[in-house]
C-alpha atoms as a PDB file:
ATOM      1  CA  UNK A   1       0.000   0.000   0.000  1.00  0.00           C
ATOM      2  CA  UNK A   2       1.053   3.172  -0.904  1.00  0.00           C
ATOM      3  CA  UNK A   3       0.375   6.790   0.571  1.00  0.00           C
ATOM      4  CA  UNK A   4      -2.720   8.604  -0.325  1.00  0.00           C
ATOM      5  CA  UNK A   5      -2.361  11.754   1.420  1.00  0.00           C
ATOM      6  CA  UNK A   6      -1.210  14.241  -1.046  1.00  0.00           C
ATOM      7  CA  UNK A   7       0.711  15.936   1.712  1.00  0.00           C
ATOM      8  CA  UNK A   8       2.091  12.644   3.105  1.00  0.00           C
ATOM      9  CA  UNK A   9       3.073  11.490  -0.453  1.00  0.00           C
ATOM     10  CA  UNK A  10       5.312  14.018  -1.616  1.00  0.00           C
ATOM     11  CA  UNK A  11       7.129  14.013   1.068  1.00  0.00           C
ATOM     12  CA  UNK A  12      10.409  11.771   1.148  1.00  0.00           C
ATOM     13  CA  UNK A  13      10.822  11.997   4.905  1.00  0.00           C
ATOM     14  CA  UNK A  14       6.698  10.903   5.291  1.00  0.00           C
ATOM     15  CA  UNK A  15       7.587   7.923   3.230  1.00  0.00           C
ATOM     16  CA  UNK A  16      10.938   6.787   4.827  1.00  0.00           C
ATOM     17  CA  UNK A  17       9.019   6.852   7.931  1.00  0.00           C
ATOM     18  CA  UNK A  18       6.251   4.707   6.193  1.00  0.00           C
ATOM     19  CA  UNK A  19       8.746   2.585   5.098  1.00  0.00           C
ATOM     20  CA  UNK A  20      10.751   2.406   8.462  1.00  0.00           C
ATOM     21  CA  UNK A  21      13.521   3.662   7.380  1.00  0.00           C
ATOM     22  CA  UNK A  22      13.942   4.584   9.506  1.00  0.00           C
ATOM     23  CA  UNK A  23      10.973   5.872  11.480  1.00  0.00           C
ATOM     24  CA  UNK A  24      10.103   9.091  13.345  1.00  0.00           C
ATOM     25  CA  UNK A  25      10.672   8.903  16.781  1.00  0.00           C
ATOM     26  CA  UNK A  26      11.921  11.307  19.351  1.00  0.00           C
ATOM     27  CA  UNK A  27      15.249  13.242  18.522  1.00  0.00           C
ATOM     28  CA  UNK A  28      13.883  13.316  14.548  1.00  0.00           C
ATOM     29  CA  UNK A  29      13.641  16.984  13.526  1.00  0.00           C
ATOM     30  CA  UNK A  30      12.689  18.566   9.935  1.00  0.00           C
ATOM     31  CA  UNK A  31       9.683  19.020   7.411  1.00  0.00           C
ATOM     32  CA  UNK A  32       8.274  15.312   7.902  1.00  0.00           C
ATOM     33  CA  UNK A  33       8.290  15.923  11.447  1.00  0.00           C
ATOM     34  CA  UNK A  34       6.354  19.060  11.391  1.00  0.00           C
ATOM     35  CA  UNK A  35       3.991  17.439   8.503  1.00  0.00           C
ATOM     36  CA  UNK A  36       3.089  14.480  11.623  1.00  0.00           C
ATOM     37  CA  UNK A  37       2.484  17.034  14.041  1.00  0.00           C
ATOM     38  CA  UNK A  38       0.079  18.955  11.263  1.00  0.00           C
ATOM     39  CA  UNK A  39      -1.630  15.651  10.951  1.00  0.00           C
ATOM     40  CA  UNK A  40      -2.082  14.774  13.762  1.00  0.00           C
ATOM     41  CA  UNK A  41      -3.885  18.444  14.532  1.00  0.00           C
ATOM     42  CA  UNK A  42      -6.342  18.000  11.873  1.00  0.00           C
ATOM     43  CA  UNK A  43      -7.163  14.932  13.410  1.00  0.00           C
ATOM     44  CA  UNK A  44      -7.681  17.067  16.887  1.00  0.00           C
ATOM     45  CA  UNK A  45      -5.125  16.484  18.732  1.00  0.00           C
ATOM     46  CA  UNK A  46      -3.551  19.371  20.198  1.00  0.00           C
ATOM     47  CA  UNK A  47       0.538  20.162  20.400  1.00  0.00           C
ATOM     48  CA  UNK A  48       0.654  23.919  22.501  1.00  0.00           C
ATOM     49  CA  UNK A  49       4.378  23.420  22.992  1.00  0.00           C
ATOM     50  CA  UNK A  50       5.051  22.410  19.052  1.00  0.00           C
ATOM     51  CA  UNK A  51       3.106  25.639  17.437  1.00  0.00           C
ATOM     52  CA  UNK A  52       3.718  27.780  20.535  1.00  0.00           C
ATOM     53  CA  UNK A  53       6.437  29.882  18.828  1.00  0.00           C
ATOM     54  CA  UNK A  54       4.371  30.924  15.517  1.00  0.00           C
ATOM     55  CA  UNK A  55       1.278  29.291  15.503  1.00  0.00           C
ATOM     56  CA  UNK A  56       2.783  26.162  13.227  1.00  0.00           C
ATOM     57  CA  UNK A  57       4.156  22.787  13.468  1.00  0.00           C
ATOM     58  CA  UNK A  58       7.930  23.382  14.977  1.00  0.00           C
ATOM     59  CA  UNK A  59       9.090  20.117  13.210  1.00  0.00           C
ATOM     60  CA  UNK A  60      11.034  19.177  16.172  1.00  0.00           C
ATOM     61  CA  UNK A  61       9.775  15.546  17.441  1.00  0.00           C
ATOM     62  CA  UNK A  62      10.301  16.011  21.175  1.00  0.00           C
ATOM     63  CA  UNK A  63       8.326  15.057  24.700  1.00  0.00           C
ATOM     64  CA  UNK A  64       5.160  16.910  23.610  1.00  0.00           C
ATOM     65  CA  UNK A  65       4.873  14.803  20.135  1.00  0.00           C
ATOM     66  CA  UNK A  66       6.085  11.425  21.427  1.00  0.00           C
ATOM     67  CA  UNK A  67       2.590  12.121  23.679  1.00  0.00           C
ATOM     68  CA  UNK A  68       0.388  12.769  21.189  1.00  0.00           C
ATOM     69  CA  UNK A  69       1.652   9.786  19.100  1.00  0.00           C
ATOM     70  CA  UNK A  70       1.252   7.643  21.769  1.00  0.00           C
ATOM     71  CA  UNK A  71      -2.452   8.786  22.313  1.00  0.00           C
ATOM     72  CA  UNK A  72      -3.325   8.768  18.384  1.00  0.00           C
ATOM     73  CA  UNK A  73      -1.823   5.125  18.600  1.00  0.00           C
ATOM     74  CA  UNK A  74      -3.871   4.273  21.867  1.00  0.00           C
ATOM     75  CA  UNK A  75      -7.364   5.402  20.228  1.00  0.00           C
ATOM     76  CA  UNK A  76      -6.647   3.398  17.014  1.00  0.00           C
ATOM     77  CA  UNK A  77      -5.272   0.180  18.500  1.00  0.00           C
ATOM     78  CA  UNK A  78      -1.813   0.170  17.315  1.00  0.00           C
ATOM     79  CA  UNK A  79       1.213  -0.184  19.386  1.00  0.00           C
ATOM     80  CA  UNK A  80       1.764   2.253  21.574  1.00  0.00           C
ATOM     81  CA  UNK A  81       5.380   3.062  21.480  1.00  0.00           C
ATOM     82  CA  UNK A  82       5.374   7.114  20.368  1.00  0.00           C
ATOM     83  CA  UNK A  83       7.254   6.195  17.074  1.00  0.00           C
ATOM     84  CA  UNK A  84       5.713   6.816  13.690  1.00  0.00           C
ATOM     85  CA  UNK A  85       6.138   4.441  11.316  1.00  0.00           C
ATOM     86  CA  UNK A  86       4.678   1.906   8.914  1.00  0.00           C
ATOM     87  CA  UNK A  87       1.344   1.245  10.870  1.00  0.00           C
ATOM     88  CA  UNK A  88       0.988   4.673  12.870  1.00  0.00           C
ATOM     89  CA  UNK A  89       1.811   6.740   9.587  1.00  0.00           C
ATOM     90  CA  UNK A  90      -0.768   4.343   7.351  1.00  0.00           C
ATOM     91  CA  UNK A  91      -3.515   4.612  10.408  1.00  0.00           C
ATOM     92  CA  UNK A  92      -3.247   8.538   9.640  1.00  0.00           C
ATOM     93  CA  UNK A  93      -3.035   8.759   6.485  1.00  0.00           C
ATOM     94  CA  UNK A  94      -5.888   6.784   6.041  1.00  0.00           C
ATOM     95  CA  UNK A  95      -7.743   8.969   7.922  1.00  0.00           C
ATOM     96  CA  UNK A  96      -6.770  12.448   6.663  1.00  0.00           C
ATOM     97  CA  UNK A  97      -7.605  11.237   3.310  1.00  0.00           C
ATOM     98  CA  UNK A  98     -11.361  10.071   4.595  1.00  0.00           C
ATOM     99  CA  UNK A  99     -11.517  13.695   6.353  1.00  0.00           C
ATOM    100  CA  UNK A 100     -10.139  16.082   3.301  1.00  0.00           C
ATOM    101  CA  UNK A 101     -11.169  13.781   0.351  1.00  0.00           C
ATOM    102  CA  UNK A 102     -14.587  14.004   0.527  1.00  0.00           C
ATOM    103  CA  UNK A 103     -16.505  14.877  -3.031  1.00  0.00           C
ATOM    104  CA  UNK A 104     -17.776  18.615  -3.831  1.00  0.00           C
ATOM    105  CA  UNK A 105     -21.127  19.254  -2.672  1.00  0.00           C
ATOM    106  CA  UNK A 106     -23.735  19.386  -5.455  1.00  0.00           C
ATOM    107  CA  UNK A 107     -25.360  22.918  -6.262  1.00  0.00           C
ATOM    108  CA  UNK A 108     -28.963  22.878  -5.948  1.00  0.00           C
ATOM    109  CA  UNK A 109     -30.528  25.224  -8.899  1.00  0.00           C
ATOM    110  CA  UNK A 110     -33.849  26.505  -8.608  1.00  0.00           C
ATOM    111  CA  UNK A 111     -36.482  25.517 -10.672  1.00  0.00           C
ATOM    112  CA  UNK A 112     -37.388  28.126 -13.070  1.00  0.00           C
ATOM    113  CA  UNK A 113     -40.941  29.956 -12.623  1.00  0.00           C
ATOM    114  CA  UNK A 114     -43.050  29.779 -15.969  1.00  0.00           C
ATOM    115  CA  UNK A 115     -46.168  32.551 -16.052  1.00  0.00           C
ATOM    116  CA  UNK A 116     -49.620  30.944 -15.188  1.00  0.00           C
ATOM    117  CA  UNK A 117     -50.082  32.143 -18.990  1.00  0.00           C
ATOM    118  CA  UNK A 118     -47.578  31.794 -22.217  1.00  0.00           C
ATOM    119  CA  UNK A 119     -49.350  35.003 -23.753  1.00  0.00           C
ATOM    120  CA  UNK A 120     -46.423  37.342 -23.094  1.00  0.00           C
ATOM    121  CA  UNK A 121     -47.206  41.261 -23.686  1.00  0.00           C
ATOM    122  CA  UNK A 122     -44.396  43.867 -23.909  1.00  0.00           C
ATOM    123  CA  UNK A 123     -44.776  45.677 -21.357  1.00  0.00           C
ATOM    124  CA  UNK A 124     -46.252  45.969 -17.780  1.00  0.00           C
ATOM    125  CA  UNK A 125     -48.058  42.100 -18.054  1.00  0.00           C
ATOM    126  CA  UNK A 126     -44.297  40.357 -18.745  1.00  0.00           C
ATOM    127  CA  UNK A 127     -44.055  37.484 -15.876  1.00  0.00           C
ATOM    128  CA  UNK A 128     -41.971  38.435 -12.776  1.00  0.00           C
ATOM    129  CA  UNK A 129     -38.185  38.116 -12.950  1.00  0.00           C
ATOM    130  CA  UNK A 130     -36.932  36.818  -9.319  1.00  0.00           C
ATOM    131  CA  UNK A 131     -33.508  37.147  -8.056  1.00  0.00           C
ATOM    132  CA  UNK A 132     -31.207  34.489  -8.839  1.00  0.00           C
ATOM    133  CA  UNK A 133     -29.078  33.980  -5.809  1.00  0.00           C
ATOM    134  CA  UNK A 134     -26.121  33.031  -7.550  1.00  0.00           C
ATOM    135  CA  UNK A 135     -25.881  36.279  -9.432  1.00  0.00           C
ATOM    136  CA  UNK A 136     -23.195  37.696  -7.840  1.00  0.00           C
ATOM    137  CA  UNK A 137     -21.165  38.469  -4.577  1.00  0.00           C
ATOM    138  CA  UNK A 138     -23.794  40.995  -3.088  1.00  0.00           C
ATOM    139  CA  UNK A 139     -26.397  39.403  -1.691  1.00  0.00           C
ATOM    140  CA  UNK A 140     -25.615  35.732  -1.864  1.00  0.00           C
ATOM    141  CA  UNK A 141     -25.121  33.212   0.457  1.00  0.00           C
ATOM    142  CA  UNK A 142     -22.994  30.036  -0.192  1.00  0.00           C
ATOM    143  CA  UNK A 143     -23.882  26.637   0.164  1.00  0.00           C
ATOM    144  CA  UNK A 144     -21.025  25.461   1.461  1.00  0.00           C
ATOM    145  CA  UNK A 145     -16.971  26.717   1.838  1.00  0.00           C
ATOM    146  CA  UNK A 146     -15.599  24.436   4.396  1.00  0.00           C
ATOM    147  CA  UNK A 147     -14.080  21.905   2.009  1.00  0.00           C
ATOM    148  CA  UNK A 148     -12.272  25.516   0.190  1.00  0.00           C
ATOM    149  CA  UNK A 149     -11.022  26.741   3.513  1.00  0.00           C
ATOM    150  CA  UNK A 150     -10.102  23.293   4.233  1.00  0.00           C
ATOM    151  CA  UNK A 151      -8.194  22.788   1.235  1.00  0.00           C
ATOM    152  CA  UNK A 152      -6.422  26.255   1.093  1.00  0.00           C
ATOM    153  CA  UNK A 153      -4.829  26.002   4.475  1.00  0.00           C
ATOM    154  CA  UNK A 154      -3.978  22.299   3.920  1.00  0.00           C
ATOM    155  CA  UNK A 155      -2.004  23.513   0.406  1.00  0.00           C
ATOM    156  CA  UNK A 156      -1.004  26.368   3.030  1.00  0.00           C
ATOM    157  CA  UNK A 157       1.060  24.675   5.476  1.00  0.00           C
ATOM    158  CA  UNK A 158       2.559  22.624   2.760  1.00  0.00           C
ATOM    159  CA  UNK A 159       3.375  25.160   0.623  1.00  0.00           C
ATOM    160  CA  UNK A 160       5.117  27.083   3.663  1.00  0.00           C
ATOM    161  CA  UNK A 161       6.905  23.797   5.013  1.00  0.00           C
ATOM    162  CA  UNK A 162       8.045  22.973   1.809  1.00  0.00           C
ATOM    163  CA  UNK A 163       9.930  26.458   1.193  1.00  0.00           C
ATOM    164  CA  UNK A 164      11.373  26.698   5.011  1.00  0.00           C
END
């Protein structure tokens, strides 16, 4: 089985670690690192001491990180040693990929209104025009925008891990 994580599969420290070679365990430091602890965020589990200096990953696999591995690995069954490899890394990839790969939402279109009568007159007696709510920014709602913001700040923190 391969990675299916976008963020997980381009990265070549994410896929030693899948591959155990070697793993990431405490004392590992570096952009895989920091993609684990982002991972394991979206999944809700919270690292204070990781993002505490800028509000992102620190990529520095230390006390606080070992923890939260060893929790994400308690709540899925695995072994619970605080490294990441093969089975931890699958478990949440697996997982992100059910969470940020679900399909678009489908736009519901109102139905048009036809005139109780087809005899059209220029003029005054033309059937009603109503407002179509996908006209424009002013005045519309959207559906839904969770899956955008979800896949902007996902693309976000790779694009910004990547260029560190």
């Amino acid at each position: 089985m391969t990675l299916k994580y976008h963020i997980f599969a381009s990265n070549k420290d994410i896929a030693k670690a899948y591959a155990n070679s070697p793993a990431l365990s405490r004392g590992s430091r570096g952009t895989g690192v920091a993609l684990l602890q982002g991972g394991l965020m979206d999944m809700g589990y919270k690292l204070s001491v990781s993002i505490a200096k800028n509000g992102a990953p620190d990529g520095i696999f230390g006390k606080e990180t070992t923890g939260v591995v060893q929790n994400f690995q308690s709540d899925h069954s695995l072994k619970k040693d605080g490294i990441a490899g093969r089975n931890t890394i699958g478990t949440l990839d697996r997982l992100l990929v059910a969470k940020f790969s679900s399909p678009l939402p489908s736009v519901l279109k109102p139905k048009p209104r036809i005139a109780a009568s087809r005899d059209y007159m220029i003029g005054s007696s033309d059937p009603s025009v109503s407002r179509d709510p996908g006209a424009g920014v002013w005045a519309s709602k959207p559906v839904q925008t969770s899956y955008i913001l979800d896949f902007a700040c996902s693309h976000f923190e790779f694009y910004k891990f990547k260029n560190q």
